[in-house]
C-alpha atoms as a PDB file:
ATOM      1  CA  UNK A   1     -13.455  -5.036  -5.205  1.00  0.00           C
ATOM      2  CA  UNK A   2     -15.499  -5.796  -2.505  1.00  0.00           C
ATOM      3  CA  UNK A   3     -14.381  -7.235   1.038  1.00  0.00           C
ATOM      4  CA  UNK A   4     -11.907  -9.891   1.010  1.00  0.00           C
ATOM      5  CA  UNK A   5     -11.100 -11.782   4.728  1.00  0.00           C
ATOM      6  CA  UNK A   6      -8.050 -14.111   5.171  1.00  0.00           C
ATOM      7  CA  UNK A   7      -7.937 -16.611   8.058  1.00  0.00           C
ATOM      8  CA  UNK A   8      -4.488 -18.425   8.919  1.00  0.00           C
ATOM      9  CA  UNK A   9      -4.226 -19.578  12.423  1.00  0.00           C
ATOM     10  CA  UNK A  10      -7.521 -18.939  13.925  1.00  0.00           C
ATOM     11  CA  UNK A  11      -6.827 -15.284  13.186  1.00  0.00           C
ATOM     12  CA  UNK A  12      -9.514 -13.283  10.378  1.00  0.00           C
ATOM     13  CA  UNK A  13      -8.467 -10.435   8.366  1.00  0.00           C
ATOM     14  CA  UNK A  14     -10.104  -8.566   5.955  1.00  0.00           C
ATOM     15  CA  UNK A  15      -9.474  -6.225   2.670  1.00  0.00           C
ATOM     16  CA  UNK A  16     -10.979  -3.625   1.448  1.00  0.00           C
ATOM     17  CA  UNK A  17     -11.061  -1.002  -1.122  1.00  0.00           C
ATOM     18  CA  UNK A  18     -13.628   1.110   0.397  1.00  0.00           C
ATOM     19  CA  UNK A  19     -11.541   4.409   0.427  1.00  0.00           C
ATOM     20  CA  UNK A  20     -14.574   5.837   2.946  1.00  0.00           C
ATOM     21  CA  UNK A  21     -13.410   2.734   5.627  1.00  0.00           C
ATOM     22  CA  UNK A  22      -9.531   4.131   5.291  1.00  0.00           C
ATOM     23  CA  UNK A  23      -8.718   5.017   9.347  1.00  0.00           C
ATOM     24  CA  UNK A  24      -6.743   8.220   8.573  1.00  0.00           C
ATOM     25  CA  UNK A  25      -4.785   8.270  11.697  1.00  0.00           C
ATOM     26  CA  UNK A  26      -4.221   4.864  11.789  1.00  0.00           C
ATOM     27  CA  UNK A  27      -2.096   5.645   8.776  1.00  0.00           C
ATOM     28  CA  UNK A  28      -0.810   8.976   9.682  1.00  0.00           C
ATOM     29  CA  UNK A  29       0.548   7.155  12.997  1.00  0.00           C
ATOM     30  CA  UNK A  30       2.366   4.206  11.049  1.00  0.00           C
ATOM     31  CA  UNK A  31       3.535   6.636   8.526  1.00  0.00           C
ATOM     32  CA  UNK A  32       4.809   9.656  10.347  1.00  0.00           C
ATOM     33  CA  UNK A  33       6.315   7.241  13.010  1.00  0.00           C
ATOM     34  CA  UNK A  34       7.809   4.044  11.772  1.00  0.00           C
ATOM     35  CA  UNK A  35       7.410   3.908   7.540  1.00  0.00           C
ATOM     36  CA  UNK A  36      11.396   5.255   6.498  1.00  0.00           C
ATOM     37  CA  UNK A  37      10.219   6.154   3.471  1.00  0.00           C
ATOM     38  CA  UNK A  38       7.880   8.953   4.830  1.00  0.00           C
ATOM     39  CA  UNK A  39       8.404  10.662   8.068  1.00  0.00           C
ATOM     40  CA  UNK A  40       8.662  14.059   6.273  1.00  0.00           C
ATOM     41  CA  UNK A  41       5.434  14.592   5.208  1.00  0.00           C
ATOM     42  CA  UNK A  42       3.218  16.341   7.130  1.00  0.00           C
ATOM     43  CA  UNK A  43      -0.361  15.435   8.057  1.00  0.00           C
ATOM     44  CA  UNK A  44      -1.777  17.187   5.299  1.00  0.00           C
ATOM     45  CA  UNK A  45       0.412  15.948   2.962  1.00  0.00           C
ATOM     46  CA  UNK A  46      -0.659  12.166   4.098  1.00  0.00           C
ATOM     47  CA  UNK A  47      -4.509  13.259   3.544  1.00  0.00           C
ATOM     48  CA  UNK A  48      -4.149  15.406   0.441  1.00  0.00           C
ATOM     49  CA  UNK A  49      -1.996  12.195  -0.829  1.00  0.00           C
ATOM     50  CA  UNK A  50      -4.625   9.446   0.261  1.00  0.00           C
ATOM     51  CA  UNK A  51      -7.650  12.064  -0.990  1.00  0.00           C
ATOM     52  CA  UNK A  52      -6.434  11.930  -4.608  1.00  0.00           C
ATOM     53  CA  UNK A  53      -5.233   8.426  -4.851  1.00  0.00           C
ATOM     54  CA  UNK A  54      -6.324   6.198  -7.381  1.00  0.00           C
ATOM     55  CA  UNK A  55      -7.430   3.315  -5.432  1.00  0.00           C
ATOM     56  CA  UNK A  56      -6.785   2.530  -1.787  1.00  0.00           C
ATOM     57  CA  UNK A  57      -6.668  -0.767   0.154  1.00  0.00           C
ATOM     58  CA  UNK A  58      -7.285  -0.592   3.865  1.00  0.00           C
ATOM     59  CA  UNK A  59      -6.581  -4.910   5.864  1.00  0.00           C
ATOM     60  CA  UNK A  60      -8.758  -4.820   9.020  1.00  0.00           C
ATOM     61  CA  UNK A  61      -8.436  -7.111  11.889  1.00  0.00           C
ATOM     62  CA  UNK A  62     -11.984  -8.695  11.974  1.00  0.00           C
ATOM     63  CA  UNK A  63     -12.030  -9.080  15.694  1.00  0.00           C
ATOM     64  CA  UNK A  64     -11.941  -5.630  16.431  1.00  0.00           C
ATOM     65  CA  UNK A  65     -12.358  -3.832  13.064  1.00  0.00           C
ATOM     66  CA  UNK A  66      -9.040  -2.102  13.690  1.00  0.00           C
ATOM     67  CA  UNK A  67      -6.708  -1.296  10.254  1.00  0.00           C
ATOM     68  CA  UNK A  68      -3.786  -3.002  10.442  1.00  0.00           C
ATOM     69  CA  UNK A  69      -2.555  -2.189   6.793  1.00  0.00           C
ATOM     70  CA  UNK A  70      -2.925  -0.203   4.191  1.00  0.00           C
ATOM     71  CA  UNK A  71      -1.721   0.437   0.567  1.00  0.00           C
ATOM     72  CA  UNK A  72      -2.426   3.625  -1.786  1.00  0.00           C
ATOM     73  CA  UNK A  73      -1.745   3.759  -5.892  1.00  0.00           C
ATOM     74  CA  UNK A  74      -1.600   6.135  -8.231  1.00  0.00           C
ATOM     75  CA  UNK A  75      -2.405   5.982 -11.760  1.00  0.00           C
ATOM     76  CA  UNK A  76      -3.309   7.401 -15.373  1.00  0.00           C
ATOM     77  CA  UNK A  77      -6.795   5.165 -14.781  1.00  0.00           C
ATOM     78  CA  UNK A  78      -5.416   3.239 -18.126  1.00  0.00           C
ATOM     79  CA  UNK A  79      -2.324   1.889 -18.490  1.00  0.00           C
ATOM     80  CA  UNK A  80       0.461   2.926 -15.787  1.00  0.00           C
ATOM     81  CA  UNK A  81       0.355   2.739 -11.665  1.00  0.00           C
ATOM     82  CA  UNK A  82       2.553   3.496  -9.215  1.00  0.00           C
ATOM     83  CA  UNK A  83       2.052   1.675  -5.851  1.00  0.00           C
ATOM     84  CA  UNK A  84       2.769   3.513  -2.841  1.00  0.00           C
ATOM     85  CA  UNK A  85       3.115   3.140   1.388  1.00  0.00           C
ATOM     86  CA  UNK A  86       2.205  -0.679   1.763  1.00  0.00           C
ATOM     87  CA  UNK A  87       2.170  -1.532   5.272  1.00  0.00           C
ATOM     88  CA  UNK A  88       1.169  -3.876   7.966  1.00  0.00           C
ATOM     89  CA  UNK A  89       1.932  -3.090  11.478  1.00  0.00           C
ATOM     90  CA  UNK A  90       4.432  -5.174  13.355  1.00  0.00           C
ATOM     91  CA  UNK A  91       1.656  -7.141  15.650  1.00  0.00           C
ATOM     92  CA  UNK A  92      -0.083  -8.126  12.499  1.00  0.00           C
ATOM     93  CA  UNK A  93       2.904  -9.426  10.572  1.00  0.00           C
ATOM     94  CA  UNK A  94       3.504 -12.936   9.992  1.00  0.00           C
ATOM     95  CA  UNK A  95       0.269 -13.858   8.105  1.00  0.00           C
ATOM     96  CA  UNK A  96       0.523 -12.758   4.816  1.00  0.00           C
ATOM     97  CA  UNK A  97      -1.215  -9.626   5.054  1.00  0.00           C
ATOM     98  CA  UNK A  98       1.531  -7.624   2.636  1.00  0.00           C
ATOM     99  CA  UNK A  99       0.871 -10.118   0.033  1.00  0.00           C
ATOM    100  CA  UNK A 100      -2.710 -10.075   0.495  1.00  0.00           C
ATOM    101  CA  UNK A 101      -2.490  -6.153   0.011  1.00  0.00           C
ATOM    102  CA  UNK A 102      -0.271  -6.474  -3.230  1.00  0.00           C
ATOM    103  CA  UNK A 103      -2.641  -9.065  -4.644  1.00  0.00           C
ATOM    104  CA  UNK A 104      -5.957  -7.319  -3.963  1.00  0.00           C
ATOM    105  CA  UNK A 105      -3.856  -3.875  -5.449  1.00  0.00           C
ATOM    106  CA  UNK A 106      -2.450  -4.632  -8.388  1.00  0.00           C
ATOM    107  CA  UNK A 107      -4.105  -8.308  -8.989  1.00  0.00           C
ATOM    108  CA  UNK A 108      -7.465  -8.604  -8.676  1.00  0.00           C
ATOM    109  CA  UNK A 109      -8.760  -4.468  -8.961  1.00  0.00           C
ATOM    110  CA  UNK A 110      -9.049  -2.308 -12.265  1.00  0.00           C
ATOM    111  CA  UNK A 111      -5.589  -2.114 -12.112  1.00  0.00           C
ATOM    112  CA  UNK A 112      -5.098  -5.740 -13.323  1.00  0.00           C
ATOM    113  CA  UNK A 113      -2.971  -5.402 -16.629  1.00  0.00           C
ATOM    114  CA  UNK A 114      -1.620  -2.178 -15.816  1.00  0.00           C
ATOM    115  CA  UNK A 115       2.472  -1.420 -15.765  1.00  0.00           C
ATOM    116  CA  UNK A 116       3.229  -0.969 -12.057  1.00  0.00           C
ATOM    117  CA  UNK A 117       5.931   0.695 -10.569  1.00  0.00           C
ATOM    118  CA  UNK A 118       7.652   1.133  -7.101  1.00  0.00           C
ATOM    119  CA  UNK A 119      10.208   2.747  -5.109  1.00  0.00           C
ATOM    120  CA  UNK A 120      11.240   0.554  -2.078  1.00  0.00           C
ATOM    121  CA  UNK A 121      14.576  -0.059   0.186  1.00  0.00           C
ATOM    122  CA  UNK A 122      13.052  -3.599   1.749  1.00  0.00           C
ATOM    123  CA  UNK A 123      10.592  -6.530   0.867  1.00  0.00           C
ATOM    124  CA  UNK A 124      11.852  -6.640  -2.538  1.00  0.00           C
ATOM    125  CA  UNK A 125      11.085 -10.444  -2.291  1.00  0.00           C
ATOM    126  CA  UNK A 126       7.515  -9.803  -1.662  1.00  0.00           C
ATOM    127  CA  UNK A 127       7.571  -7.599  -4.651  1.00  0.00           C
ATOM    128  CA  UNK A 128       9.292  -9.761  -6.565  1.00  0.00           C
ATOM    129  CA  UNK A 129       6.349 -12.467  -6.371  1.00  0.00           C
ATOM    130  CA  UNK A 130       4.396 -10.303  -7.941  1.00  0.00           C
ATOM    131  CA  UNK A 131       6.592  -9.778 -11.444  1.00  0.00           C
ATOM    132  CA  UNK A 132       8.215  -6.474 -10.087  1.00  0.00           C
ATOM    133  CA  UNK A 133      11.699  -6.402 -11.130  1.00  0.00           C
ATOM    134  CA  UNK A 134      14.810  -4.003 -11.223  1.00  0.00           C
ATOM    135  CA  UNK A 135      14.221  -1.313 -14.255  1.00  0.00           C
ATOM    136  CA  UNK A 136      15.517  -1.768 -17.669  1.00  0.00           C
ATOM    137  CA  UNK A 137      17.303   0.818 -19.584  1.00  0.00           C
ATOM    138  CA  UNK A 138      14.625   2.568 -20.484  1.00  0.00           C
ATOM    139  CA  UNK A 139      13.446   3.335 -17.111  1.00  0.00           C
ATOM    140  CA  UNK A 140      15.054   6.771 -15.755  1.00  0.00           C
ATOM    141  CA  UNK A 141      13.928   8.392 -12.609  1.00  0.00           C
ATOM    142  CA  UNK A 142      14.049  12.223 -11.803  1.00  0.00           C
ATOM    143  CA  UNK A 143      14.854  12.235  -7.632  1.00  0.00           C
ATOM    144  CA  UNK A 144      13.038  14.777  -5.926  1.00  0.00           C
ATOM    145  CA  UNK A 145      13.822  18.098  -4.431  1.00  0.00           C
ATOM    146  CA  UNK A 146      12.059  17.372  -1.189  1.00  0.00           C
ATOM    147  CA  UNK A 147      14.269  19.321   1.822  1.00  0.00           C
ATOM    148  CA  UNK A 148      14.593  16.177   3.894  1.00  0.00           C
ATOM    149  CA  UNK A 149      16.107  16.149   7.285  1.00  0.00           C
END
């Protein structure tokens, strides 16, 4: 996927896949600061994590070519993906940016017809747009053994 820019009131976004255009510490700051579903990694653990991802998508503010979301997957390349740390910072909210990010991830990549799973406590409406659904019986999940404080 190449870039993709959204306009809604006189404001321009933009998506991209480009993993090279991913601001690391734009993420690292969202993610080790406000995301409650990761403040326990470490640094490295954020780069090792967006290093061997699958596919990234980085939203850019076309104004000042800031990041202002991002999304990472997972995936066996063929059949199964796991999407992982979608966010849009707080400023930026309002204009559709998550569901841009979930569309260009799991919609419109390589990804397309792929099973897609993920773990979330919020914005299970967002998710739910896009077919996700509670798991069936024959879902299990193994928790893991992460020292979290």
């Amino acid at each position: 996927m190449g870039i993709a820019s959204v306009q809604e009131w006189g404001v321009s976004y933009s998506t991209d896949a480009d993993p090279t255009r991913i601001d690391f510490e734009a993420v690292w700051q969202f993610l080790s600061t406000e995301a409650y579903w990761s403040r326990w990694r470490t640094r490295e653990n954020v780069r090792d994590q967006i290093a061997a991802a699958w596919r990234v998508i980085g939203v850019y503010d076309d104004a000042t070519g800031a990041q202002v979301g991002f999304a990472r997957a997972v995936s066996d390349g063929v059949t199964d993906a796991y999407l992982a740390d979608v966010f849009v910072l707080p400023a930026h909210r309002g204009h559709g940016l998550g569901k841009r990010i979930v569309s260009a991830m799991i919609e419109e990549g390589p990804g397309a017809k792929f099973r897609w799973v993920l773990f979330t406590g919020d914005a299970h409406g967002l998710y739910e747009q896009f077919g996700f659904a509670a798991p069936d019986e024959r879902a299990m999940v193994r928790p893991g053994k992460f020292l979290v404080s």
